[in-house]
Protein backbone atom coordinates (compact mmCIF):
# COMPACT_ATOMS: atom_id res chain seq x y z
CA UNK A 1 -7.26 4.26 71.95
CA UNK A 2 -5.21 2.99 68.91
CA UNK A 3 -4.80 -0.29 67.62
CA UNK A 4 -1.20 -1.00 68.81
CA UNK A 5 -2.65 -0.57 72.01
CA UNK A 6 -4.46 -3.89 71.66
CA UNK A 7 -2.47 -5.63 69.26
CA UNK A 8 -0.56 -9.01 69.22
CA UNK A 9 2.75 -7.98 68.53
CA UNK A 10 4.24 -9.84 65.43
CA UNK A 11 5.99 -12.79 67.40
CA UNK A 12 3.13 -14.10 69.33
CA UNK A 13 1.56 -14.61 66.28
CA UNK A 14 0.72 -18.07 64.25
CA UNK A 15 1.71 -17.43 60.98
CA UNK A 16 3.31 -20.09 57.81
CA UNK A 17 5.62 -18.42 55.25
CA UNK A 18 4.95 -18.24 51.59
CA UNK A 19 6.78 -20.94 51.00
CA UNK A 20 4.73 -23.46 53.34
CA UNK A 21 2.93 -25.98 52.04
CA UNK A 22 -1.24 -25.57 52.26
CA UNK A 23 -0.48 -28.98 54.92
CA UNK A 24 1.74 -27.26 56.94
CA UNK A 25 -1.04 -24.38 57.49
CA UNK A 26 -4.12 -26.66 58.11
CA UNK A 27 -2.17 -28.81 60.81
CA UNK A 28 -1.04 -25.23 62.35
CA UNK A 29 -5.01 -24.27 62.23
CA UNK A 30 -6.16 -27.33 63.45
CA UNK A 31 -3.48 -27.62 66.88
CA UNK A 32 -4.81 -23.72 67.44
CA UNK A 33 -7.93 -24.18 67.06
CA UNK A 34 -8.21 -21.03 64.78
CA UNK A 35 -9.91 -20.21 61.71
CA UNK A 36 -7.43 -18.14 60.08
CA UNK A 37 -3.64 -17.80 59.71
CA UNK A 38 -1.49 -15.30 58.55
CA UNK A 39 1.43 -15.62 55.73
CA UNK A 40 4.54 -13.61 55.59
CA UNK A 41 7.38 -13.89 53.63
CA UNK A 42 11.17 -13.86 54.48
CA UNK A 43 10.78 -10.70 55.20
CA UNK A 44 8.27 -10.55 57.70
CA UNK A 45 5.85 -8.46 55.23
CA UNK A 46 2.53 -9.33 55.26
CA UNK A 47 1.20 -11.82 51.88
CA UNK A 48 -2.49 -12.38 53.11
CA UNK A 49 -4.53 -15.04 55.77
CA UNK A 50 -4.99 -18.67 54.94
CA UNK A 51 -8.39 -20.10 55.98
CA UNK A 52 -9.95 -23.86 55.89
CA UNK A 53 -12.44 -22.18 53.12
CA UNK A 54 -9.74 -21.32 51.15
CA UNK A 55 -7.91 -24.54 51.31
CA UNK A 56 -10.79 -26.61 50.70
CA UNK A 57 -12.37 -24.48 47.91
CA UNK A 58 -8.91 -24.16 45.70
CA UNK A 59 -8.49 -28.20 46.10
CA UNK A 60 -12.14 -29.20 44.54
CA UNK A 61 -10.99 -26.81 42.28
CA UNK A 62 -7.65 -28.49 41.40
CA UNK A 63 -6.71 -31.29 38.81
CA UNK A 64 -4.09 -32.71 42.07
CA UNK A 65 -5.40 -35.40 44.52
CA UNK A 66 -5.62 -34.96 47.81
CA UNK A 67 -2.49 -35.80 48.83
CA UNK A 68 -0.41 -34.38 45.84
CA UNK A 69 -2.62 -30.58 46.77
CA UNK A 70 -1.10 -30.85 50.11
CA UNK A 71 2.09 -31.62 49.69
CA UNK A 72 2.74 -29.24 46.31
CA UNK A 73 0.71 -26.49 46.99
CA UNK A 74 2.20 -23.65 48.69
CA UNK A 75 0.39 -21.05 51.13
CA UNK A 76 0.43 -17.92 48.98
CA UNK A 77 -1.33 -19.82 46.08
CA UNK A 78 -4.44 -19.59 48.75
CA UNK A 79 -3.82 -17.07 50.67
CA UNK A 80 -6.41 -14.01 50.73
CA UNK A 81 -7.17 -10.85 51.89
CA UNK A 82 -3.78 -9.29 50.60
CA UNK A 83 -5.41 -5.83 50.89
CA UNK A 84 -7.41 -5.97 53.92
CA UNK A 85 -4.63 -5.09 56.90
CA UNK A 86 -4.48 -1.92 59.10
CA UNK A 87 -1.41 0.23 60.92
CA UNK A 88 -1.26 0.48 64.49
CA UNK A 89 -1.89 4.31 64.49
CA UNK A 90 -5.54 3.45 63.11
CA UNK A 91 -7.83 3.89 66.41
CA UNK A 92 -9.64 0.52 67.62
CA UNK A 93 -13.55 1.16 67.21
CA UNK A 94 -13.16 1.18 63.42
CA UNK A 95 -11.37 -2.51 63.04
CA UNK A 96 -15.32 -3.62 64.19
CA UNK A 97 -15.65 -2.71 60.47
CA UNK A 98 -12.89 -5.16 59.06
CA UNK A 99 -13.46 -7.79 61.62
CA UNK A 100 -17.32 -8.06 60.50
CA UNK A 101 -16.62 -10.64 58.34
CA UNK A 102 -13.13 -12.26 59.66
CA UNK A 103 -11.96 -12.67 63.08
CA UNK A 104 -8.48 -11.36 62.61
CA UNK A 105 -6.74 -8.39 60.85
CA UNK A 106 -3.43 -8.10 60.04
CA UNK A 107 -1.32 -4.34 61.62
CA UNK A 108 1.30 -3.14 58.97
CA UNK A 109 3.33 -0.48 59.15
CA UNK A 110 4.42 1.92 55.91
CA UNK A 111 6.75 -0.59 54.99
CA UNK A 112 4.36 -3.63 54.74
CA UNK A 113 5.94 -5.43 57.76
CA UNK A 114 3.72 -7.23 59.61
CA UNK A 115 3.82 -5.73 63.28
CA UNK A 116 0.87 -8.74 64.94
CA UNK A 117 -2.85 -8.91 64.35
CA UNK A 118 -5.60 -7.31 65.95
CA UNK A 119 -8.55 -9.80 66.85
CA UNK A 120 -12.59 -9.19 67.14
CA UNK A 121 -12.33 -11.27 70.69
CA UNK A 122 -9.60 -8.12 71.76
CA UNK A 123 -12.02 -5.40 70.21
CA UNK A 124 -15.19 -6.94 72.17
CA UNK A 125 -13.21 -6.89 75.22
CA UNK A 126 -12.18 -3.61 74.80
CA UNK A 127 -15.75 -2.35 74.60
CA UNK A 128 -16.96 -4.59 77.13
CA UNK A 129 -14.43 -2.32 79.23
CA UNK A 130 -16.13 0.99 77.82
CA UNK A 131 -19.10 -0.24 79.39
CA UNK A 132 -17.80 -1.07 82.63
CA UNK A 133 -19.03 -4.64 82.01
CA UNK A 134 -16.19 -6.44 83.83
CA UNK A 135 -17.17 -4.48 87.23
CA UNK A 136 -20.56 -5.02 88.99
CA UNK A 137 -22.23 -1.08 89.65
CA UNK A 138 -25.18 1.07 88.73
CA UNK A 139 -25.74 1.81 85.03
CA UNK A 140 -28.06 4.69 84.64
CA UNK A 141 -28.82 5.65 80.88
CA UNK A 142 -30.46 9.29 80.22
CA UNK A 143 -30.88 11.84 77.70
CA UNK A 144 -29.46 15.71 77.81
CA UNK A 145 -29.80 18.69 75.22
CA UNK A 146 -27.10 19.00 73.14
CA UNK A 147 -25.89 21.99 74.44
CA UNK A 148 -21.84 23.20 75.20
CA UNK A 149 -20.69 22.13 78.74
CA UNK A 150 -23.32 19.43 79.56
CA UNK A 151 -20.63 16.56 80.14
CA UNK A 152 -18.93 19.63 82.32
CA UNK A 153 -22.23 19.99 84.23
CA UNK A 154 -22.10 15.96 84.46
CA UNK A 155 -18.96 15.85 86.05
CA UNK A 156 -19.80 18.75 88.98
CA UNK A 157 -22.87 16.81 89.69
CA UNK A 158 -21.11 13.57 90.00
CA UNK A 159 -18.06 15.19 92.04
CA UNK A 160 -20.49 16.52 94.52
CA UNK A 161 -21.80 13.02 95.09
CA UNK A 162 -18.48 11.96 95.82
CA UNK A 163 -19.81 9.29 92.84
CA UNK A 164 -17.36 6.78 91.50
CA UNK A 165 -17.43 6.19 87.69
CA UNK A 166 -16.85 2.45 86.11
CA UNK A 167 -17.56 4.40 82.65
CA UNK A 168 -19.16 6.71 80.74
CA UNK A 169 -19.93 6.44 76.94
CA UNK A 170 -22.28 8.84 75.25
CA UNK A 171 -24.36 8.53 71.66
CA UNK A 172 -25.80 10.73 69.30
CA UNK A 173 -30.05 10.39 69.61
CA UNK A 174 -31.45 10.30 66.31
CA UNK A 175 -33.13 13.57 66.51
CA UNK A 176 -29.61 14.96 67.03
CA UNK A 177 -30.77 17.33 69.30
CA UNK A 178 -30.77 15.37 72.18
CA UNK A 179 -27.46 13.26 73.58
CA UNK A 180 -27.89 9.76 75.34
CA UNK A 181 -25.44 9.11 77.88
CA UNK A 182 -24.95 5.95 79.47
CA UNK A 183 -23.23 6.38 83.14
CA UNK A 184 -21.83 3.78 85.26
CA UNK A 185 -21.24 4.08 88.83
CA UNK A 186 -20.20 2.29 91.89
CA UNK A 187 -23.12 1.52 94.35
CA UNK A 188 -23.53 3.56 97.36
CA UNK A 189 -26.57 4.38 99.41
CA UNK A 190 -26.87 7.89 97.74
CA UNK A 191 -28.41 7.00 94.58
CA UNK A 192 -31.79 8.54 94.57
CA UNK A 193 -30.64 12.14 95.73
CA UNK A 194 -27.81 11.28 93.11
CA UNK A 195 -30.94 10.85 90.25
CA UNK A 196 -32.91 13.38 91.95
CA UNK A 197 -29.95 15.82 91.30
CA UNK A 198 -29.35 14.61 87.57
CA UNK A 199 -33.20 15.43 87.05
CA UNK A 200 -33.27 18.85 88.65
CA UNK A 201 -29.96 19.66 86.64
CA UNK A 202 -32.22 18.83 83.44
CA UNK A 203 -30.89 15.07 82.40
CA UNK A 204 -34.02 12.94 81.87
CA UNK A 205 -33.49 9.61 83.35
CA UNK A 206 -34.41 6.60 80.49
CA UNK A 207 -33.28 3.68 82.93
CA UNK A 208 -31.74 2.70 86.19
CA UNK A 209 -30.53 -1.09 86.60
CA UNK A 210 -28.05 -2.08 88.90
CA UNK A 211 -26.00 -5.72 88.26
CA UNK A 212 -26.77 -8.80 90.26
């Protein structure tokens, strides 16, 4: 899945301009209740995010009073993060990355236009998806030999239990030989000849725990 797939396209977006003033952005954050904003110029290309921090750290850092720093000073003089942005063709598990330390990233295209943000509450959701979290079912984790055609072997064994997947995500063990899968399935009244199978087929169960 790419980014644009998940994104907030450009004009659902809080943002100020560049030539906002820093009291035009905090009223903007506080109304939203966000921690970050976006600037763009007059031509919607991207100039960098605006936080509280920010604000507050340039003003002790001023000669202007409160009012006066404000009033004069403009968004871009304390704006950040001019370089951390991504394009929408970038695919969504690595923005975990840039959203470690901010909530929001800015999506560019080649031209520097902003095109929305992506945010880490969209990315968590997204995985929470992977995982089948949002549907109540069976999640069975086990481990298989990394060997060619084992998700193919998988899928027969789940087709002829007429088994109905919420997900599947699978992860590299640390010994590298061995895969751990993590299958998620509807609940039906087959599920120990369903194991049973899994285990004769050479998948070693790790844990079975179905949602209340």
């Amino acid at each position: 899945m790419f980014v644009k797939s998940i994104m907030i396209p450009f004009h659902k977006v809080f943002h100020v301009k560049t030539e906002d003033t820093v009291r035009q952005a905090l009223e903007v954050l506080e109304e939203q209740g966000i921690d970050g904003i976006p600037v763009v110029n007059s031509k919607q290309e991207y100039q960098g995010m605006v936080t509280r921090f920010e604000v507050y750290k340039k003003y002790y850092k001023s000669d202007l009073s409160r009012e006066d720093f404000l009033d004069q000073t403009k968004v871009i003089e304390v704006s950040t993060r001019k370089d951390r942005f991504i394009d929408g063709e970038e695919v969504f598990e690595n923005t975990l990355l840039e959203l470690k330390d901010f909530p929001i990233i800015a999506v560019i295209d080649d031209e520097n236009k902003m095109l929305g943000i992506v945010s880490r509450y969209d990315v968590m959701n997204e995985f929470q998806s992977a995982f089948g979290m949002q549907q109540k079912g069976i999640r069975i984790a086990f481990t298989s030999v990394e060997t060619e055609g084992r998700i193919s072997r998988l899928a027969e064994i789940i087709k002829q239990h007429h088994e109905s997947v919420i997900s599947l995500v699978t992860f590299d063990d640390t010994d590298k030989v061995q895969r751990r899968i993590v299958l998620k399935i509807e609940k039906r009244d087959n599920i120990d000849r369903f194991i049973q199978r899994l285990e004769k087929a050479g998948f070693r169960i790790l844990d079975i725990k179905a949602d209340e």
